[in-house]
Protein backbone atom coordinates (compact mmCIF):
# COMPACT_ATOMS: atom_id res chain seq x y z
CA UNK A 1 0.00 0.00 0.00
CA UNK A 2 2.80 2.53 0.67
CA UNK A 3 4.60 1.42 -2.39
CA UNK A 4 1.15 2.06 -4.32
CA UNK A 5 0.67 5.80 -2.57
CA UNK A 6 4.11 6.56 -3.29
CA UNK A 7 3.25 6.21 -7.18
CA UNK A 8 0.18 7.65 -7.63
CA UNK A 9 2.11 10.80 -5.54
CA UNK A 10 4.79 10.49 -8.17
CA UNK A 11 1.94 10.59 -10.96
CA UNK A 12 -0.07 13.55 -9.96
CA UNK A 13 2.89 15.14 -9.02
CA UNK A 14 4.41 15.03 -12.41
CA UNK A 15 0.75 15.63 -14.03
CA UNK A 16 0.57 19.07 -11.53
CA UNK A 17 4.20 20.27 -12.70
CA UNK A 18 3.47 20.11 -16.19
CA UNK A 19 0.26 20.98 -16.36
CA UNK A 20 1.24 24.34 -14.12
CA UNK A 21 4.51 25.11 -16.36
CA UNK A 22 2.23 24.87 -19.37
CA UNK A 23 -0.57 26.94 -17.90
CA UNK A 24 2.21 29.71 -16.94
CA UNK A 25 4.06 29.71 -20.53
CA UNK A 26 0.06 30.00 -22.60
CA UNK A 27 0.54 32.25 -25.00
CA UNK A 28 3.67 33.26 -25.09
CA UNK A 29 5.69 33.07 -28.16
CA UNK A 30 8.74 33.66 -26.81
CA UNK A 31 11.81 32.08 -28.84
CA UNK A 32 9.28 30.04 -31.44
CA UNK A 33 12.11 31.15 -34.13
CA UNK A 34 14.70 29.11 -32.64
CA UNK A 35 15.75 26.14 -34.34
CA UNK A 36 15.48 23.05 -32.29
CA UNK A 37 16.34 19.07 -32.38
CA UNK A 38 15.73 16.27 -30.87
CA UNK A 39 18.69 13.64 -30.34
CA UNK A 40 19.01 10.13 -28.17
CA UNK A 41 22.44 10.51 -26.57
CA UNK A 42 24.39 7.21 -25.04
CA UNK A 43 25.25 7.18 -21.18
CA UNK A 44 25.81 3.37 -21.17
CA UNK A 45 26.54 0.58 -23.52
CA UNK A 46 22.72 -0.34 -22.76
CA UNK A 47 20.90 3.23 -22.50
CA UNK A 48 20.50 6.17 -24.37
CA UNK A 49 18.32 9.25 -22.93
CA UNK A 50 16.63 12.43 -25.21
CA UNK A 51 17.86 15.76 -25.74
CA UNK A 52 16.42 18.24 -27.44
CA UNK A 53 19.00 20.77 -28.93
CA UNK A 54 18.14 24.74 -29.58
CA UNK A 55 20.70 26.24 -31.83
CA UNK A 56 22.68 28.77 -31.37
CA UNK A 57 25.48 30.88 -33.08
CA UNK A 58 29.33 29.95 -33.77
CA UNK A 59 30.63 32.54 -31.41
CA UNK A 60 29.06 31.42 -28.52
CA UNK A 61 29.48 28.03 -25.78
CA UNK A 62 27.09 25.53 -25.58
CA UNK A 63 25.32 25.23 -22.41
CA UNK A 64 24.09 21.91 -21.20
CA UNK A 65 21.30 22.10 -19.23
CA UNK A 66 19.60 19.42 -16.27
CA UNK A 67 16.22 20.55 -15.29
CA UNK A 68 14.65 21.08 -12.19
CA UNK A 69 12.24 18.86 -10.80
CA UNK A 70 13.75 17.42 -7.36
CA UNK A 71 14.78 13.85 -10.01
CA UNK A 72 11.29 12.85 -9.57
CA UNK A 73 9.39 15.17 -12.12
CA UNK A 74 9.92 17.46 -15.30
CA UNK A 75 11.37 16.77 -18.74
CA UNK A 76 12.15 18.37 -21.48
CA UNK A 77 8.68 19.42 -22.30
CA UNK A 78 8.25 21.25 -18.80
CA UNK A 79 11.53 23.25 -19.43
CA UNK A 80 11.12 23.86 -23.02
CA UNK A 81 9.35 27.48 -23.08
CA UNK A 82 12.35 28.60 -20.41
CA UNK A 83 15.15 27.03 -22.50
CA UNK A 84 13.49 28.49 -25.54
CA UNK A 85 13.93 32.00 -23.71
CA UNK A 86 17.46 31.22 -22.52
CA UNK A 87 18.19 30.69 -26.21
CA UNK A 88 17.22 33.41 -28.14
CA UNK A 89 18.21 35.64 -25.52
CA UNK A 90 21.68 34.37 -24.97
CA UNK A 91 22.42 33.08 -28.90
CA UNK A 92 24.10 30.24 -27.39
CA UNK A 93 23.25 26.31 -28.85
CA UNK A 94 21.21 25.15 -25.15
CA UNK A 95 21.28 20.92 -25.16
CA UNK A 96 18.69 19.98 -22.68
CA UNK A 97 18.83 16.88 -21.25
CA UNK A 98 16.00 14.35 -20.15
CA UNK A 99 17.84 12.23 -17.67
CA UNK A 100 16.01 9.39 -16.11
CA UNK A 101 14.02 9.89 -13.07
CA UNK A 102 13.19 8.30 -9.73
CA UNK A 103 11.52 6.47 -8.68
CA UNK A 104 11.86 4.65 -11.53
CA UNK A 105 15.38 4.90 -11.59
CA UNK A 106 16.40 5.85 -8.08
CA UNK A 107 20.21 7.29 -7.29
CA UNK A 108 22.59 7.73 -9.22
CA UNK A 109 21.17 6.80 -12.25
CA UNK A 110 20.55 10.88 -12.82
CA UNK A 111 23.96 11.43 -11.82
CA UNK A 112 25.21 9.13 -13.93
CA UNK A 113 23.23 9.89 -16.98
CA UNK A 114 24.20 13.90 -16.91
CA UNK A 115 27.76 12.60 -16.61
CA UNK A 116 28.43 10.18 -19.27
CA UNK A 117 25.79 12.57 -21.58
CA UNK A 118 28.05 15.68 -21.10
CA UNK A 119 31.13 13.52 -21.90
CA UNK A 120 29.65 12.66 -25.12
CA UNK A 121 28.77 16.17 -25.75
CA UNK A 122 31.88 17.28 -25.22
CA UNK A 123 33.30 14.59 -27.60
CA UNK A 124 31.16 15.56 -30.44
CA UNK A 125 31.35 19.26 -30.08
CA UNK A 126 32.19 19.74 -33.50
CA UNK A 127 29.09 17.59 -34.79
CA UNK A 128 26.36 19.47 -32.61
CA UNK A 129 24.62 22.77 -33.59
CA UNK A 130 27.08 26.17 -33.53
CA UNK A 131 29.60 26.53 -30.69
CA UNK A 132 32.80 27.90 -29.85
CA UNK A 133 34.51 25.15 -28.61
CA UNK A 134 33.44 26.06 -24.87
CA UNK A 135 30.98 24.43 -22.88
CA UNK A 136 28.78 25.66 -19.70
CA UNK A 137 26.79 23.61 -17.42
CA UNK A 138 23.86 24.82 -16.14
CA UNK A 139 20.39 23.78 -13.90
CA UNK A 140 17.66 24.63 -11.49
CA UNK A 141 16.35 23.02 -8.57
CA UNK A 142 17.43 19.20 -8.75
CA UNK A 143 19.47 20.33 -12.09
CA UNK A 144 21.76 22.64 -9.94
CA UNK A 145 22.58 19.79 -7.95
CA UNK A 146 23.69 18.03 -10.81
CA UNK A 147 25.42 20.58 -12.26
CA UNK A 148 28.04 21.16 -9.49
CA UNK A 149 28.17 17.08 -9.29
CA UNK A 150 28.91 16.84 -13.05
CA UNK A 151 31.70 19.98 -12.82
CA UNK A 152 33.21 18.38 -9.87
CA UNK A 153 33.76 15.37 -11.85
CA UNK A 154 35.20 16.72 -14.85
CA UNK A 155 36.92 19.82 -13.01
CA UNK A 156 40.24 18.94 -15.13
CA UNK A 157 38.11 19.31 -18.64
CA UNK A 158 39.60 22.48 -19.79
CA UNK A 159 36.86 23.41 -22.57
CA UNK A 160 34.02 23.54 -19.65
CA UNK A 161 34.36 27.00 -18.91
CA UNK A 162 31.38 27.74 -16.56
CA UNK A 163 28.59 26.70 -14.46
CA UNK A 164 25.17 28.08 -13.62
CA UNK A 165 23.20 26.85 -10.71
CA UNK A 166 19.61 28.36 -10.26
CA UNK A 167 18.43 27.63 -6.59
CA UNK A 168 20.66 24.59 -6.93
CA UNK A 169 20.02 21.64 -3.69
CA UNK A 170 23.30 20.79 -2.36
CA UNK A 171 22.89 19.70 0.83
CA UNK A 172 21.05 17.04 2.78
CA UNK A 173 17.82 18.84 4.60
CA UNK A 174 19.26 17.50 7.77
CA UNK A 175 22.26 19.86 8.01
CA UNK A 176 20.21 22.80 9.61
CA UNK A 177 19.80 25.07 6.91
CA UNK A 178 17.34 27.83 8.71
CA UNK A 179 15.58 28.12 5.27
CA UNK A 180 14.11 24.79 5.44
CA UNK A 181 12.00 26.02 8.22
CA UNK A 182 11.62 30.07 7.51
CA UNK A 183 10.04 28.89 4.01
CA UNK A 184 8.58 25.49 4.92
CA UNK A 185 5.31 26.57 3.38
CA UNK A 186 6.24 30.44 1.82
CA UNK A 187 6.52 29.37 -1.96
CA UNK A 188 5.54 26.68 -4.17
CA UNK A 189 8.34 24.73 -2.85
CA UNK A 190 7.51 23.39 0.51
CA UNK A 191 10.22 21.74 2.75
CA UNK A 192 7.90 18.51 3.00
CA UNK A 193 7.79 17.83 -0.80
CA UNK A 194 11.61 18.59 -1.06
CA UNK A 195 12.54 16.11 1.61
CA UNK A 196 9.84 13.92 -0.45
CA UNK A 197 11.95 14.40 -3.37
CA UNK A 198 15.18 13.94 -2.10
CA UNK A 199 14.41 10.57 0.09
CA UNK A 200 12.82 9.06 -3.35
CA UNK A 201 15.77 9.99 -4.93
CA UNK A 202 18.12 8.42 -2.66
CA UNK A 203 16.11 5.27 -2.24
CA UNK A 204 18.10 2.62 -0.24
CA UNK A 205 20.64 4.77 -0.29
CA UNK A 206 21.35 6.45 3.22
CA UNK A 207 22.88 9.93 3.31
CA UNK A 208 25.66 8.88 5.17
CA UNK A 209 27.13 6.15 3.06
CA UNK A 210 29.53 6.79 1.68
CA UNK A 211 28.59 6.37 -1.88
CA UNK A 212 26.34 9.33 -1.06
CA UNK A 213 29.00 11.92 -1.53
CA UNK A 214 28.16 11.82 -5.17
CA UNK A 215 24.84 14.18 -4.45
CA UNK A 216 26.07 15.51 -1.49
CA UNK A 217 29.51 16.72 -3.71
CA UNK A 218 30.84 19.22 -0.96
CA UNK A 219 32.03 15.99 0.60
CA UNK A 220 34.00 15.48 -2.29
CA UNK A 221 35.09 18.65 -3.94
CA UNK A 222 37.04 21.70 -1.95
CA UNK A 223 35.58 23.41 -5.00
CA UNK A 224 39.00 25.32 -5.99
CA UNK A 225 39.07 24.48 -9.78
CA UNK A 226 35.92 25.19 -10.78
CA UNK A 227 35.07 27.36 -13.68
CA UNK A 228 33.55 30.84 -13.73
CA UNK A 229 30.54 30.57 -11.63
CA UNK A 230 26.70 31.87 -11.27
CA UNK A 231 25.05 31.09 -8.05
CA UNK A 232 20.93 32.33 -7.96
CA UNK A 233 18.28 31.95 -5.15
CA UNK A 234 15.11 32.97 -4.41
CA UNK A 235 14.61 34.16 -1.12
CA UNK A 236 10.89 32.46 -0.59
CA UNK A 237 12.71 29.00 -0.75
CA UNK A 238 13.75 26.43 1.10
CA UNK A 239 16.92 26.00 -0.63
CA UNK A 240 18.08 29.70 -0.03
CA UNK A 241 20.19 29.00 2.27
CA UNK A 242 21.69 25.85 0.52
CA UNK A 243 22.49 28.44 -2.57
CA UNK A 244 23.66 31.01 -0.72
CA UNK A 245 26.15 28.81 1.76
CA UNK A 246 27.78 27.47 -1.88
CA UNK A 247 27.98 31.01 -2.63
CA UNK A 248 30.30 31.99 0.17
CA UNK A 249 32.06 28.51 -0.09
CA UNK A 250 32.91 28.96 -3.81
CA UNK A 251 34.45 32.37 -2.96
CA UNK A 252 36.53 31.51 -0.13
CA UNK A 253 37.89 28.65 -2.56
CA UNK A 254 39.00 31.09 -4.84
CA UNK A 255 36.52 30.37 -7.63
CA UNK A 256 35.41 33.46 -9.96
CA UNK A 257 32.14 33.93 -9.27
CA UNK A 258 28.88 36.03 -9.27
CA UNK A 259 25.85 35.07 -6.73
CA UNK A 260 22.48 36.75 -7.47
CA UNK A 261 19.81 36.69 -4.61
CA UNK A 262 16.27 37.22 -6.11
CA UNK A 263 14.74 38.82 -2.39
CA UNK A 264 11.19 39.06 -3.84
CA UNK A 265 11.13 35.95 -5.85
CA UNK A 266 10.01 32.27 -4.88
CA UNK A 267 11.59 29.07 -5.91
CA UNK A 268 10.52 28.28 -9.83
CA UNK A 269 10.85 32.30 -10.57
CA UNK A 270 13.87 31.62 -13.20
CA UNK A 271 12.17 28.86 -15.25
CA UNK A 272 8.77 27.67 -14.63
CA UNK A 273 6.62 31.12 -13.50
CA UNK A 274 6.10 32.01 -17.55
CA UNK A 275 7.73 35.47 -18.61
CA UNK A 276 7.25 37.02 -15.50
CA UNK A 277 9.46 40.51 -14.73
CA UNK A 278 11.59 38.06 -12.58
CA UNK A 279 12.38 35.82 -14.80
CA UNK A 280 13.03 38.28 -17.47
CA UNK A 281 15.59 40.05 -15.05
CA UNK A 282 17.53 36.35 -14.76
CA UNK A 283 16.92 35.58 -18.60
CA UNK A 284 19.26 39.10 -18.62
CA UNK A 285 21.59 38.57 -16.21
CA UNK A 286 22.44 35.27 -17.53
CA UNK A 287 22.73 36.65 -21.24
CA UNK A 288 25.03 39.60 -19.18
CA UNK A 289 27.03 36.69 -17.77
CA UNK A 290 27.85 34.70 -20.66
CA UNK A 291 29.35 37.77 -22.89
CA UNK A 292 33.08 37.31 -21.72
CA UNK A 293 32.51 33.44 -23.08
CA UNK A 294 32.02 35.08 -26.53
CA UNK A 295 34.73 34.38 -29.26
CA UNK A 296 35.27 37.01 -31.92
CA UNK A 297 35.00 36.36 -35.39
């Protein structure tokens, strides 16, 4: 019986989150003139898992992007409006990726699949829509997770030259982050659905194995070689405080980077709220961020 409850949350979940991101994007027509593509990329010699490429220009690096959705919901569908946005705004080729999800496929098969998928992306570079021969990882939610887990494992790949973590989870919700209870029930995010997400993600995985350091990456990574960094959070969140504690540790590591608090905004403001003024601020900051990355002709 819990086994059965546990899935039929999973489904209306999923059925809510896309049903909401489509209800927020109605209408808009924001970046229909982009090109896109769909694509099965490899991450085993058994598996391969969609993508769906929006071209951009030569000048610019591609960004590989893992969408939100705490590894339990979203796809490529509920993040295609926003990456359609990011897109024409930025001019950069965006190839978003529709890992597999849990419970279905409980840790690390998400870790894993953003892994080996940005390896082959960065092995076929030349093959994929425009690019400059530079690469940027980027995410929300869940996705900002596995960003900083898929930069820490390639931190010695020289052509990934930035990262972009949107309200990114880093941390277990044990560790006493005071945003987990300020904002238990303040946005759309509650702390109960997030520790939902994260302990159906783990599975039989415990947090303190030590396997578990692949989510949990500050127990792996000091963070000192990572690229160029953007760190965003919403301050109606219960992951504020996980965002903005990666903030201050990716500074005192030495790591170039920008953090961005949004204090009006709730979690979901940068992708999934439609073309709201917030996310049209982010959509410009981002596009502001990116410009050193461009190569002249």
């Amino acid at each position: 019986m819990t086994a059965l409850l546990s899935q039929l949350k999973t489904w209306a979940l999923r059925y809510y989150y896309r049903h909401v991101n489509r209800k927020a994007w109605e209408g808009c027509d924001v970046g229909q003139d982009v090109l896109v593509s769909n694509l099965l990329i490899p991450v085993d010699e058994d598996s391969q898992i969609a993508a769906r490429m929006y071209h951009g220009l030569p000048d610019k690096p591609l960004i590989v992007y893992f969408h939100g959705g705490g590894w339990v919901i979203g796809d490529l569908n509920t993040h295609d409006p926003f990456c359609r946005s990011l897109a024409e705004s930025t001019q950069c080729t965006i190839m978003s990726l529709d890992y597999r999800l849990a419970p279905e496929h409980p840790f690390p098969a998400a870790h894993n699949d953003c892994l080996e998928a940005t390896r082959w992306i960065l092995d076929h570079l030349n093959r994929l829509a425009p690019n400059n021969g530079h690469v940027v990882i980027a995410g929300d939610s869940a996705g900002g997770n596995l960003t900083a887990c898929t930069v820490a494992s390639l931190e010695d790949e020289p052509r990934i030259a930035g990262a972009i973590m949107i309200y990114p989870a880093i941390e277990h919700y044990m560790t006493g982050l005071p945003s987990y209870v300020e904002h238990a029930k303040t946005g759309p995010l509650t702390t109960p659905i997030m520790r939902w997400f994260m302990d159906t993600y783990l599975g039989a995985t415990a947090p303190a194995e030590t396997s578990a350091k692949t989510i949990f990456v500050s127990r792996r990574c000091d963070y000192r070689r990572f690229p160029r960094s953007l760190v965003v959070t919403a301050e109606r969140d219960p992951l504020r405080d996980d965002g903005k504690r990666l903030g201050i540790v990716m500074r005192q590591a030495g790591v170039d980077i920008r953090y961005e608090h949004y204090d009006r905004e709730a979690h979901g403001f940068a992708c999934s709220d439609g073309p709201t003024e917030g996310h049209q601020h982010f959509i410009a900051l981002v596009t502001e961020w990116l410009e050193p990355l461009t190569t002249a002709d």
